[in-house]
PDB file of N, CA and C in Angstrom:
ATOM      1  N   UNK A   1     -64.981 -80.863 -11.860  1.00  0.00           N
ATOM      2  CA  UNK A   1     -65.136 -79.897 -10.799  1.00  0.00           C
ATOM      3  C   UNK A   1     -65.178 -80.607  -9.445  1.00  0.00           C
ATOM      4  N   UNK A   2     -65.981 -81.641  -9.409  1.00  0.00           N
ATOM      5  CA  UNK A   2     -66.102 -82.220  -8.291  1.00  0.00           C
ATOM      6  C   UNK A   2     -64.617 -83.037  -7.540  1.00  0.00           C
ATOM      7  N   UNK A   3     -63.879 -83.583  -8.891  1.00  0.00           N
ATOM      8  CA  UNK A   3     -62.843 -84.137  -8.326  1.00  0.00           C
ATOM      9  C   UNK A   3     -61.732 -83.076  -7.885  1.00  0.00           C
ATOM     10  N   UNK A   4     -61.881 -82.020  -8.555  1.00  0.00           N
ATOM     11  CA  UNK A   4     -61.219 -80.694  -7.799  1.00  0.00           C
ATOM     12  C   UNK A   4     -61.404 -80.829  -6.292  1.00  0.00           C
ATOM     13  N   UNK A   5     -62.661 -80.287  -6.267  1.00  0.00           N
ATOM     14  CA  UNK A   5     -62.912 -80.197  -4.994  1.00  0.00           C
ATOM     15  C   UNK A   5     -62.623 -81.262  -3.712  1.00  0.00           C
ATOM     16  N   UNK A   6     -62.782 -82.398  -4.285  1.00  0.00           N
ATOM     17  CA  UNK A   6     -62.587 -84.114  -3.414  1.00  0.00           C
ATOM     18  C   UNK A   6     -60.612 -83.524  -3.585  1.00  0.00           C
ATOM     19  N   UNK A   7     -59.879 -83.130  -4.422  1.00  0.00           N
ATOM     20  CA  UNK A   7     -58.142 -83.692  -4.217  1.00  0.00           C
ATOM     21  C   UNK A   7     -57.687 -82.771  -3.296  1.00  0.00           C
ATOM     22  N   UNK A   8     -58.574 -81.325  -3.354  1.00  0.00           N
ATOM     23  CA  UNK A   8     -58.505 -80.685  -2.160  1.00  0.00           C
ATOM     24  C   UNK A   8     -58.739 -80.565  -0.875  1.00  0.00           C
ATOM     25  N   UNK A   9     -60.009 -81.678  -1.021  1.00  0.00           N
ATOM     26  CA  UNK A   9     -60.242 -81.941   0.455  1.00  0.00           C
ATOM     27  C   UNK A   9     -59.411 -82.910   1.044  1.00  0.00           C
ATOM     28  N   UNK A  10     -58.720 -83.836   0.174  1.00  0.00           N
ATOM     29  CA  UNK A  10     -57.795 -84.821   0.943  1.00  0.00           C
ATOM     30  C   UNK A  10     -56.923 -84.241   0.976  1.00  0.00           C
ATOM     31  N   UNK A  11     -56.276 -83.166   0.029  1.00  0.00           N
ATOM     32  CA  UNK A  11     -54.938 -82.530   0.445  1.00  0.00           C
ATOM     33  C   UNK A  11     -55.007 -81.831   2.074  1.00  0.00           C
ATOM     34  N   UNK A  12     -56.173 -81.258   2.541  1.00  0.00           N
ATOM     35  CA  UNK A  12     -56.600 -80.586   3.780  1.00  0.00           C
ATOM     36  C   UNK A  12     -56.252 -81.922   4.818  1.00  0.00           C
ATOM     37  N   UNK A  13     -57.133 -82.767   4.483  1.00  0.00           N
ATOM     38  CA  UNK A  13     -57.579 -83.791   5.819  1.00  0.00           C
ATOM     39  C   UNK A  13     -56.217 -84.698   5.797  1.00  0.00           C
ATOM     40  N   UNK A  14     -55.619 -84.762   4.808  1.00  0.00           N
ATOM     41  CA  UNK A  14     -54.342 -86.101   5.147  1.00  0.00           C
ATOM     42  C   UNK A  14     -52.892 -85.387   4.733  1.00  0.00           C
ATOM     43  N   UNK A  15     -53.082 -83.823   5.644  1.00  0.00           N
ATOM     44  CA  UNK A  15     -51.994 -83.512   5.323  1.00  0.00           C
ATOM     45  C   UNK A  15     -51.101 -83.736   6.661  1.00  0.00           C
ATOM     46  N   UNK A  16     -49.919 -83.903   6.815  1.00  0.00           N
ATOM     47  CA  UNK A  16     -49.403 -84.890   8.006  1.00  0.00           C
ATOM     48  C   UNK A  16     -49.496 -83.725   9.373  1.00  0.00           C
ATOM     49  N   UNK A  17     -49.311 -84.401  10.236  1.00  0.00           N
ATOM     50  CA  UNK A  17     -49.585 -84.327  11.460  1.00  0.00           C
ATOM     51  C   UNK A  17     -48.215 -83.202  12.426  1.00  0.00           C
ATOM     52  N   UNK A  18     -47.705 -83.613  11.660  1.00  0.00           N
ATOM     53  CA  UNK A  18     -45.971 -82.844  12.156  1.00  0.00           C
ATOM     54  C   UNK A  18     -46.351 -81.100  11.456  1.00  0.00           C
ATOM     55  N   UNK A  19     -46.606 -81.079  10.363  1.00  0.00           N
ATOM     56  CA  UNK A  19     -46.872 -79.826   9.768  1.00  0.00           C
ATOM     57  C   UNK A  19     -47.658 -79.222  10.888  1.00  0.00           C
ATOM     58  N   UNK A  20     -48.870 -79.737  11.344  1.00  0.00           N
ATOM     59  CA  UNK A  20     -49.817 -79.227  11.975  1.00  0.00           C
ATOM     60  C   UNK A  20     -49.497 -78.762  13.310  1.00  0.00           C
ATOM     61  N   UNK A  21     -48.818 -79.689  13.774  1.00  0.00           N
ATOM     62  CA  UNK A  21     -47.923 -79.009  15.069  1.00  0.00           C
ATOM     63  C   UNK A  21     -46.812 -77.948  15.257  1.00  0.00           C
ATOM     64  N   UNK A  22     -46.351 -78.231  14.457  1.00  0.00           N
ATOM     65  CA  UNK A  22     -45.337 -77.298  13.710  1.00  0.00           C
ATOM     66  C   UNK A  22     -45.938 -75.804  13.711  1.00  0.00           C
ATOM     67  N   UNK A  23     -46.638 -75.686  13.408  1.00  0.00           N
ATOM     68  CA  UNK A  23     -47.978 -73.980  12.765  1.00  0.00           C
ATOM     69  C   UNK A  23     -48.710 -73.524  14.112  1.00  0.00           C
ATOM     70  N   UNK A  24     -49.046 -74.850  14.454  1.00  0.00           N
ATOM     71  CA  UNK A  24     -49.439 -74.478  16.526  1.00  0.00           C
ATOM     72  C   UNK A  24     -48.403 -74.147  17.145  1.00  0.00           C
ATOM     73  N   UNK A  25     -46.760 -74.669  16.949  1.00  0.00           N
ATOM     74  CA  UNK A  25     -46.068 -73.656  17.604  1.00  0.00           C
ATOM     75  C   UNK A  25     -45.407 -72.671  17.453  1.00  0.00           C
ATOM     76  N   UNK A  26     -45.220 -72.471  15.894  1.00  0.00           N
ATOM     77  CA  UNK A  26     -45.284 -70.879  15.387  1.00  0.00           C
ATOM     78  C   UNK A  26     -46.245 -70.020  15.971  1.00  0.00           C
ATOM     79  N   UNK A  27     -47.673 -70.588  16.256  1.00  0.00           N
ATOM     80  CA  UNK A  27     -48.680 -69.565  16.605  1.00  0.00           C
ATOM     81  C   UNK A  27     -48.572 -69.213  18.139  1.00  0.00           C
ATOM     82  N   UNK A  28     -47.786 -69.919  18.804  1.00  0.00           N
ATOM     83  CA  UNK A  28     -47.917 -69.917  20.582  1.00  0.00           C
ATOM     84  C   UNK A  28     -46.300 -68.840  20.475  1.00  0.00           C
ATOM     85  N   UNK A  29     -45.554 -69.195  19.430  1.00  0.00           N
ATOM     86  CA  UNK A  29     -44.092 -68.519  19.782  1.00  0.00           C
ATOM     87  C   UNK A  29     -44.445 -66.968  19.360  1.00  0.00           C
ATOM     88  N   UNK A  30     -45.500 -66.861  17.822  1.00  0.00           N
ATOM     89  CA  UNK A  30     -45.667 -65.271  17.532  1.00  0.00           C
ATOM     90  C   UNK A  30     -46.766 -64.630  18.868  1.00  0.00           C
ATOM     91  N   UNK A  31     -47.504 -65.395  19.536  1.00  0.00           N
ATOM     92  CA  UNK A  31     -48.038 -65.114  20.896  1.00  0.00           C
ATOM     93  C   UNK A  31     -47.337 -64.446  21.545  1.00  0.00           C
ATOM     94  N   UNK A  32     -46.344 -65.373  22.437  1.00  0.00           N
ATOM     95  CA  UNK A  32     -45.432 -64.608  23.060  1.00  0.00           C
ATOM     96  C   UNK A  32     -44.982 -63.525  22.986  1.00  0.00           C
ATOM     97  N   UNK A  33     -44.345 -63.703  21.550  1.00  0.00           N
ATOM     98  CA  UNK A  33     -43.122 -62.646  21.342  1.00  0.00           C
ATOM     99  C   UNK A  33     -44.397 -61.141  21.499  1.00  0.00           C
ATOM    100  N   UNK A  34     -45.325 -61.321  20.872  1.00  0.00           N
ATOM    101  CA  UNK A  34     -46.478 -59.946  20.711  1.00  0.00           C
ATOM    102  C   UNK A  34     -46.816 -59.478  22.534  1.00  0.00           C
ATOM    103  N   UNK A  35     -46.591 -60.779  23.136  1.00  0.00           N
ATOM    104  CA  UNK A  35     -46.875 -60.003  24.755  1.00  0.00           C
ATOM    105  C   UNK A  35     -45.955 -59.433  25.006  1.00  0.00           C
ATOM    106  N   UNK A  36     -44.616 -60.137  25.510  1.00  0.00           N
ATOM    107  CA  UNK A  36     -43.391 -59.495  25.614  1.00  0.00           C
ATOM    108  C   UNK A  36     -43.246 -58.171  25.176  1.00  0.00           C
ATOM    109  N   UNK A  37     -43.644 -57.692  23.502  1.00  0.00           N
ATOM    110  CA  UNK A  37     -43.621 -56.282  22.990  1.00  0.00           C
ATOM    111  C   UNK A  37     -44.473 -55.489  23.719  1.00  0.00           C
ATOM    112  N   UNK A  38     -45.590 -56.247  24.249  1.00  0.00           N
ATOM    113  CA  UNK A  38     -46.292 -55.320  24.993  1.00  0.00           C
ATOM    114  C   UNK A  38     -45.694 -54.581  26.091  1.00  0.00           C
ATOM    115  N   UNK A  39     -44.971 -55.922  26.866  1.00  0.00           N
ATOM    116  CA  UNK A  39     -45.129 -55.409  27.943  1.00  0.00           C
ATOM    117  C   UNK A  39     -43.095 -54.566  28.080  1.00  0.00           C
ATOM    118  N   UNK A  40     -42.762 -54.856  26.882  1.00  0.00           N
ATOM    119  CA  UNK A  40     -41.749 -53.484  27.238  1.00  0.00           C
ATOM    120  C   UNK A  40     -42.284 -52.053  26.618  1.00  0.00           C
ATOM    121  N   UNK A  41     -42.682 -52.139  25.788  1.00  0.00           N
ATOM    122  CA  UNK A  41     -43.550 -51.051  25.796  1.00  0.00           C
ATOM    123  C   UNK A  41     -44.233 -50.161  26.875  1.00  0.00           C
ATOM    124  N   UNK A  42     -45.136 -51.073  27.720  1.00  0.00           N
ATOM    125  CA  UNK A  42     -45.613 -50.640  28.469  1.00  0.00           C
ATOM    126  C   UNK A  42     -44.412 -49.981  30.308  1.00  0.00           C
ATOM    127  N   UNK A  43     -43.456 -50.607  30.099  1.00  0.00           N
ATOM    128  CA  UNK A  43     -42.303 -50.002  31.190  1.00  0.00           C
ATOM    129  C   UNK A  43     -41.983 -48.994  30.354  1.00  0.00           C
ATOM    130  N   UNK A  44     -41.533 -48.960  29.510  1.00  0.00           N
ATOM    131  CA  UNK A  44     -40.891 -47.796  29.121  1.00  0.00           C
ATOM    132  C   UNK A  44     -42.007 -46.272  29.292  1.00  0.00           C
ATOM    133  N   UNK A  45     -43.345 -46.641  29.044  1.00  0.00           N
ATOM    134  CA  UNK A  45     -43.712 -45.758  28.799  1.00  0.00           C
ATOM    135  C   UNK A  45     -44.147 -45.076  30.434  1.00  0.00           C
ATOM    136  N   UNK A  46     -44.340 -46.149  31.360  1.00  0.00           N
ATOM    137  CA  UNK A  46     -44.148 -46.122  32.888  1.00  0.00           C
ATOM    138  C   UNK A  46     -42.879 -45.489  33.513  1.00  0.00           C
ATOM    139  N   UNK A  47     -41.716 -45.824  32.705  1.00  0.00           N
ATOM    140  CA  UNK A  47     -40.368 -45.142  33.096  1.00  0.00           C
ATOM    141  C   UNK A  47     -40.514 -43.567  32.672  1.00  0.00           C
ATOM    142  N   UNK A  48     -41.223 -43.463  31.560  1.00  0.00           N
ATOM    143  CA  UNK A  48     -41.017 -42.120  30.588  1.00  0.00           C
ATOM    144  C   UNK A  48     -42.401 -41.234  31.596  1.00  0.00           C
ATOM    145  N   UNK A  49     -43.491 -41.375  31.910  1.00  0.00           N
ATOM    146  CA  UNK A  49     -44.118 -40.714  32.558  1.00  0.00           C
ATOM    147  C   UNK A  49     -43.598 -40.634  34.477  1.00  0.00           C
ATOM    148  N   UNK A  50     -42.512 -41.278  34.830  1.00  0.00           N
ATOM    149  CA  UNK A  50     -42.116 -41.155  36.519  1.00  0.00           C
ATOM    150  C   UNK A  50     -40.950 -39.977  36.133  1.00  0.00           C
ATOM    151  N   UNK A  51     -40.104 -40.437  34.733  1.00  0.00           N
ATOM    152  CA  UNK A  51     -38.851 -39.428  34.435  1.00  0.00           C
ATOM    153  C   UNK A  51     -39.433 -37.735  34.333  1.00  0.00           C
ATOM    154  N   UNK A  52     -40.775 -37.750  33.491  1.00  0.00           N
ATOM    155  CA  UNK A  52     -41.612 -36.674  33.361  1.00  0.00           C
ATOM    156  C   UNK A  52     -41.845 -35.793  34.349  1.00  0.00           C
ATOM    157  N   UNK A  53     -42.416 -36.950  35.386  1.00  0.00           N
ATOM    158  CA  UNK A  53     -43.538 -36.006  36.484  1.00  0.00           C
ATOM    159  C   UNK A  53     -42.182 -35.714  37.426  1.00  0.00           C
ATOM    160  N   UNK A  54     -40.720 -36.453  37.718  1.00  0.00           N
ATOM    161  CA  UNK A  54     -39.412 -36.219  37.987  1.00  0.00           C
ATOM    162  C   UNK A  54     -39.207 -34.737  37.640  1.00  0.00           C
ATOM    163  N   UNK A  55     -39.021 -34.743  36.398  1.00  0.00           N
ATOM    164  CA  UNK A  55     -38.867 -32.876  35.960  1.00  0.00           C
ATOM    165  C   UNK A  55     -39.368 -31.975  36.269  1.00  0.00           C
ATOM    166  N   UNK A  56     -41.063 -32.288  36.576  1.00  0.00           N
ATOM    167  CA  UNK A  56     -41.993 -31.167  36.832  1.00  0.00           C
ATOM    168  C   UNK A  56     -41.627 -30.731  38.518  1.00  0.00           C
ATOM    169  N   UNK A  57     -41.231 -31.441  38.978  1.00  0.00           N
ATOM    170  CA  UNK A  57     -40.789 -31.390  40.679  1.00  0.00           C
ATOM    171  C   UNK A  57     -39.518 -30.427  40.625  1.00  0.00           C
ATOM    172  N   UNK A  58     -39.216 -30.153  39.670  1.00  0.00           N
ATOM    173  CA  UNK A  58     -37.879 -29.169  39.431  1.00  0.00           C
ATOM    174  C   UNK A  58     -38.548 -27.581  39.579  1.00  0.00           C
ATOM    175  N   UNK A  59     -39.760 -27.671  39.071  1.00  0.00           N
ATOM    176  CA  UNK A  59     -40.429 -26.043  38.850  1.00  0.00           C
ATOM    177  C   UNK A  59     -40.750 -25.688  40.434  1.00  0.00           C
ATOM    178  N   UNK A  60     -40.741 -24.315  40.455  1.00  0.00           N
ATOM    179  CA  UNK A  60     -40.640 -23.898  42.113  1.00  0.00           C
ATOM    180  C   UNK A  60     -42.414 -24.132  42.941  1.00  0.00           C
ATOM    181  N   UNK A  61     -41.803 -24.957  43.888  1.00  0.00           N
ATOM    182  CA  UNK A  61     -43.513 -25.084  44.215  1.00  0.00           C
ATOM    183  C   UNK A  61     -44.161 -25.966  43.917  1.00  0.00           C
ATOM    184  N   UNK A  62     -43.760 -26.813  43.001  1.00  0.00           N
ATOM    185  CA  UNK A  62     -44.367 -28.049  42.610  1.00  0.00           C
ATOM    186  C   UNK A  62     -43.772 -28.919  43.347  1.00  0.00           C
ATOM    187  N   UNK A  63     -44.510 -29.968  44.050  1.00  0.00           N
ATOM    188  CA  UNK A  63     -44.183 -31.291  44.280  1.00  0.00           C
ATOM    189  C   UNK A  63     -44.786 -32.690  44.039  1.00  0.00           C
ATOM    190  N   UNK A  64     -44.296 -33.756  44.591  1.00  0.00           N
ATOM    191  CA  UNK A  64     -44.223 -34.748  43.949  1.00  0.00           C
ATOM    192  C   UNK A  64     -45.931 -34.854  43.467  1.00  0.00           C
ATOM    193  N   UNK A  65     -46.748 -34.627  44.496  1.00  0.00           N
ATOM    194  CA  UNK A  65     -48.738 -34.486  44.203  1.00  0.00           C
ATOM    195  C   UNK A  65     -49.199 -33.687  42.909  1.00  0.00           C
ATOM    196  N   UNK A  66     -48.726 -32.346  43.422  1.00  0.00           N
ATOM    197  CA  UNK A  66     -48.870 -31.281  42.070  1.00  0.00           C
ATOM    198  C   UNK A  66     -48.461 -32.022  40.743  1.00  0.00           C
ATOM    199  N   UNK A  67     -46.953 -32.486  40.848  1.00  0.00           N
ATOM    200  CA  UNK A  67     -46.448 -32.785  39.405  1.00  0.00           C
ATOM    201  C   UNK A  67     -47.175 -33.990  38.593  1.00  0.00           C
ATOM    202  N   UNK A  68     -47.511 -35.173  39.810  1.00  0.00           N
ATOM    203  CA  UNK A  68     -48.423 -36.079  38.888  1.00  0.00           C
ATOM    204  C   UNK A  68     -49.993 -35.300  38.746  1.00  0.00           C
ATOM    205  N   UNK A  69     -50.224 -34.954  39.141  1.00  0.00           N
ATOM    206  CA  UNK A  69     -51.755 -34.222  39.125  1.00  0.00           C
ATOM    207  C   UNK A  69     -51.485 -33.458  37.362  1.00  0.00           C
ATOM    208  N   UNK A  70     -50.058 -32.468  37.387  1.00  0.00           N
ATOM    209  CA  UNK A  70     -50.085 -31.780  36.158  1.00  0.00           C
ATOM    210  C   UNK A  70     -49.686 -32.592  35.287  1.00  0.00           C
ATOM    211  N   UNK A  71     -49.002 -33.559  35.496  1.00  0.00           N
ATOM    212  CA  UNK A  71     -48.792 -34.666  34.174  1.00  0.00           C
ATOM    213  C   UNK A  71     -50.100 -35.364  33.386  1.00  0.00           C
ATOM    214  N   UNK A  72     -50.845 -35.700  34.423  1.00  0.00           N
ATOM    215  CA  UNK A  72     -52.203 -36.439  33.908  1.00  0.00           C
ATOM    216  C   UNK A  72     -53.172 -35.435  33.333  1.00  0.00           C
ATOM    217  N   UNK A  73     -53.257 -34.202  34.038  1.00  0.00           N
ATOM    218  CA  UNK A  73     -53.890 -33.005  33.243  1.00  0.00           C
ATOM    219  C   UNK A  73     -53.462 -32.696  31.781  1.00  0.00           C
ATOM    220  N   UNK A  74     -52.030 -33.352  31.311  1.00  0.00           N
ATOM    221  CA  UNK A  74     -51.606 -33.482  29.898  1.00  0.00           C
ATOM    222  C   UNK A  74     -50.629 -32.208  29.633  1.00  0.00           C
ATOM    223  N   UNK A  75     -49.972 -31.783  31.294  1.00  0.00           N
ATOM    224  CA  UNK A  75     -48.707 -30.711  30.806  1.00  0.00           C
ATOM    225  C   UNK A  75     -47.958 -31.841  31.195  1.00  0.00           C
ATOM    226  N   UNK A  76     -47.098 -32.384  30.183  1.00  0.00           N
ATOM    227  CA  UNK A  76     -45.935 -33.392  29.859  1.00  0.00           C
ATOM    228  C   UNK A  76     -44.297 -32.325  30.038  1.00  0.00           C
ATOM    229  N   UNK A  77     -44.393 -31.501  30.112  1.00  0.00           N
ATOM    230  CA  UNK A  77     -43.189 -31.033  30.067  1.00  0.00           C
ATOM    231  C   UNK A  77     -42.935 -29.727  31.141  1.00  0.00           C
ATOM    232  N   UNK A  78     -42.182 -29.564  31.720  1.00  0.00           N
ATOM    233  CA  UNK A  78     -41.846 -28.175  32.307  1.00  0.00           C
ATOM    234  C   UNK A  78     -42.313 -26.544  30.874  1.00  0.00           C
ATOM    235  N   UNK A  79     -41.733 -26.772  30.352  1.00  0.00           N
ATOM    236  CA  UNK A  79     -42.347 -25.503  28.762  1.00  0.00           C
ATOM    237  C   UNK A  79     -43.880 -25.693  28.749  1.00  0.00           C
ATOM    238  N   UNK A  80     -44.301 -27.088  28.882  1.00  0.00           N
ATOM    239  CA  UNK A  80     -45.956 -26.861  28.567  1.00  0.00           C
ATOM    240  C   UNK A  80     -46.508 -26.283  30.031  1.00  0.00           C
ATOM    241  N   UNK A  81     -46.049 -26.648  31.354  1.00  0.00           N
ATOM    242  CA  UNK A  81     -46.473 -26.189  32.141  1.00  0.00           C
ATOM    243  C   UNK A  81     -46.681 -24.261  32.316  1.00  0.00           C
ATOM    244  N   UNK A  82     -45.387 -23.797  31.731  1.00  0.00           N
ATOM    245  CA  UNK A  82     -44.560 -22.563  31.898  1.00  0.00           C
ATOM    246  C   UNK A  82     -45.636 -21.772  31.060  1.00  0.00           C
ATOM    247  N   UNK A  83     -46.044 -22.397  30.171  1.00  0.00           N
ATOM    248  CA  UNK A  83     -46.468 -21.940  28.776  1.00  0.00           C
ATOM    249  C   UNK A  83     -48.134 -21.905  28.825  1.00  0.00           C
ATOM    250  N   UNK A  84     -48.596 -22.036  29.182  1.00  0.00           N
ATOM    251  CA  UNK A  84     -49.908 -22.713  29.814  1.00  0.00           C
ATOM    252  C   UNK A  84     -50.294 -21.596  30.642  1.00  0.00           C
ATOM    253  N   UNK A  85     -51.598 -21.184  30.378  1.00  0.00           N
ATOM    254  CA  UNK A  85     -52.669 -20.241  31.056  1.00  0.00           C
ATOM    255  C   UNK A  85     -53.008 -20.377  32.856  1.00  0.00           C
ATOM    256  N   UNK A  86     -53.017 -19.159  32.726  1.00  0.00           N
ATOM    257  CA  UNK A  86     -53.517 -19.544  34.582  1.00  0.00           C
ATOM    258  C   UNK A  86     -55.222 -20.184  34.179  1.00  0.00           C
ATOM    259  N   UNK A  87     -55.823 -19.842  33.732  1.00  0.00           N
ATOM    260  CA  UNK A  87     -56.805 -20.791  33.886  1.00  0.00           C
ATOM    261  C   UNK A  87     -56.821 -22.761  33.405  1.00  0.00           C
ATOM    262  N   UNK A  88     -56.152 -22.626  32.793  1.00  0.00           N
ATOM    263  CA  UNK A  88     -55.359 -23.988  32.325  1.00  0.00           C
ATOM    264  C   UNK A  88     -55.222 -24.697  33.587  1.00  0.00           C
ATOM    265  N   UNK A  89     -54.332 -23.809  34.489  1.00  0.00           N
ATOM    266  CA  UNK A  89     -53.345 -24.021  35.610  1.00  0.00           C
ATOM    267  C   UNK A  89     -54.041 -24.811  36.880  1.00  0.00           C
ATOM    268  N   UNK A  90     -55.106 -23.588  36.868  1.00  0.00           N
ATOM    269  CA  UNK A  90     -56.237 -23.889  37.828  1.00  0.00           C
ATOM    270  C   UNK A  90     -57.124 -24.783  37.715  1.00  0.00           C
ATOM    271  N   UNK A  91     -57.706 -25.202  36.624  1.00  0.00           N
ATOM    272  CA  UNK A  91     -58.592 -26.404  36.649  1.00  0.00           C
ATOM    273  C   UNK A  91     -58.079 -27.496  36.856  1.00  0.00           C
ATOM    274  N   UNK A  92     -56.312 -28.256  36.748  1.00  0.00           N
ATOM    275  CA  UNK A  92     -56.129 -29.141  37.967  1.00  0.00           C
ATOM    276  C   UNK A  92     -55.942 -28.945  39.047  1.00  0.00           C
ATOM    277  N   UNK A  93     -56.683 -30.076  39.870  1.00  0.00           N
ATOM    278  CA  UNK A  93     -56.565 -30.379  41.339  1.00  0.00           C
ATOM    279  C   UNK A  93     -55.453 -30.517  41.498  1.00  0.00           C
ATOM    280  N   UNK A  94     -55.256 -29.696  42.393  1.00  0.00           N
ATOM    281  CA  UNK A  94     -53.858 -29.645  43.579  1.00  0.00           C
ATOM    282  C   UNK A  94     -52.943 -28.803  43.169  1.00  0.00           C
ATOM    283  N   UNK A  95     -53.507 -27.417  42.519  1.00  0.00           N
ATOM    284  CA  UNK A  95     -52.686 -26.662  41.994  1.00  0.00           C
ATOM    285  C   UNK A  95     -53.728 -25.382  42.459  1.00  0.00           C
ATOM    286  N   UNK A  96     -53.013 -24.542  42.927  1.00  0.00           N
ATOM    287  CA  UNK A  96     -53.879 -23.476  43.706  1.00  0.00           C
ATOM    288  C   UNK A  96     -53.732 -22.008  42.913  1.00  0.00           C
ATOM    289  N   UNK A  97     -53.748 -20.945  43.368  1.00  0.00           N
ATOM    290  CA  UNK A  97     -53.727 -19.978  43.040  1.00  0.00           C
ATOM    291  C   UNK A  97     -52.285 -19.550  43.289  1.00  0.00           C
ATOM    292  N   UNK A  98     -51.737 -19.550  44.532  1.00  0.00           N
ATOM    293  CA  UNK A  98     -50.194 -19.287  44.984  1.00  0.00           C
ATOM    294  C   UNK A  98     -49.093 -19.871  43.870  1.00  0.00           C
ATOM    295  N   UNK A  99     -49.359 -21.188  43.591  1.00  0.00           N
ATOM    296  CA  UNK A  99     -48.409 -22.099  42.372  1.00  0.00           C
ATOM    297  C   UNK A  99     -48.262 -21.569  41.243  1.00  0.00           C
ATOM    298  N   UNK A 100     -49.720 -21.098  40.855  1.00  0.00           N
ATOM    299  CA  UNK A 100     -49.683 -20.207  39.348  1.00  0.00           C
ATOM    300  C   UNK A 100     -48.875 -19.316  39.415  1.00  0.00           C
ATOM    301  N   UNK A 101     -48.764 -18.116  40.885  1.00  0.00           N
ATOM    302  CA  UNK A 101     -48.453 -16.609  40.437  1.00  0.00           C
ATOM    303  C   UNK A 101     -46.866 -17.309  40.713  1.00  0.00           C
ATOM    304  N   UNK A 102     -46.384 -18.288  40.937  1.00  0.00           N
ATOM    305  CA  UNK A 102     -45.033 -18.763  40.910  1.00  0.00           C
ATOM    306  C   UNK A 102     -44.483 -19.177  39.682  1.00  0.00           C
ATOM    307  N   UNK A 103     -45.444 -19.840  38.989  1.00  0.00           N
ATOM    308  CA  UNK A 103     -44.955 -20.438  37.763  1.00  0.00           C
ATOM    309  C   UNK A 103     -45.343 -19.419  36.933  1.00  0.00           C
ATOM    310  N   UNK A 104     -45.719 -18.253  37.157  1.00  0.00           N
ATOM    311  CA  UNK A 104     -45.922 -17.215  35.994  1.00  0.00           C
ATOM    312  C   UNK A 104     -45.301 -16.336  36.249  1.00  0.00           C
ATOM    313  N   UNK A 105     -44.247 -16.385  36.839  1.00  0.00           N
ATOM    314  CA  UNK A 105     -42.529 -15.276  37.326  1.00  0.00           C
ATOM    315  C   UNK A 105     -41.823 -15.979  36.466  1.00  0.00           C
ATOM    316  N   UNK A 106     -42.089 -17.458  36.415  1.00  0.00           N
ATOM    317  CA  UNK A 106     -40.741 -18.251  35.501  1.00  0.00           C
ATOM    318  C   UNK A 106     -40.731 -17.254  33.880  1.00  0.00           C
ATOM    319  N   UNK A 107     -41.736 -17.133  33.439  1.00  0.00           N
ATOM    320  CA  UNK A 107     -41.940 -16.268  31.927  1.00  0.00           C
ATOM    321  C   UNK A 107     -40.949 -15.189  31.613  1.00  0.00           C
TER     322      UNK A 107
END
């Protein structure tokens, strides 16, 4: 048992030096590559919420303030806006009473 344990520990401690570097730069290259994924991820999803709050500026009365205000309130789409309660409407900021009775002609 013991010499088990001793052929394993020299297999650990005198295993060469090139291997070991080798595995440190697998670990710095799978690093990278995992930021990089981040960070296109993260444009796209920056492109996909400017293309968004872009659309909502299409509905009558909305502009560029209103539309990010209703994007972050979590209406992602012109239909969710359309579709969506005047009280819905009203509890985001920068959306008044006048905007609603506009966006509730679109129906």
């Amino acid at each position: 048992m013991i010499s088990n344990f001793l052929s394993k520990l020299k297999s650990i401690l005198f295993k060469s030096e090139a291997s070991t570097e080798t595995s440190l730069k697998e670990e710095k290259k799978a690093t990278k590559s995992s930021k990089t994924k981040t960070k296109t991820k993260t444009k796209t999803k920056k492109s996909n919420s400017k293309k968004n709050i872009e659309t909502l500026t299409t509905l009558p009365g909305v502009g560029a303030k209103s539309a990010k205000a209703l994007y972050e309130a979590g209406f992602k789409t012109t239909k969710a806006v359309i579709a969506a309660s005047e009280k819905d409407l009203l509890a985001v900021s920068g959306v008044g009473i006048n905007l609603v009775k506009k966006l509730k002609k679109l129906k």
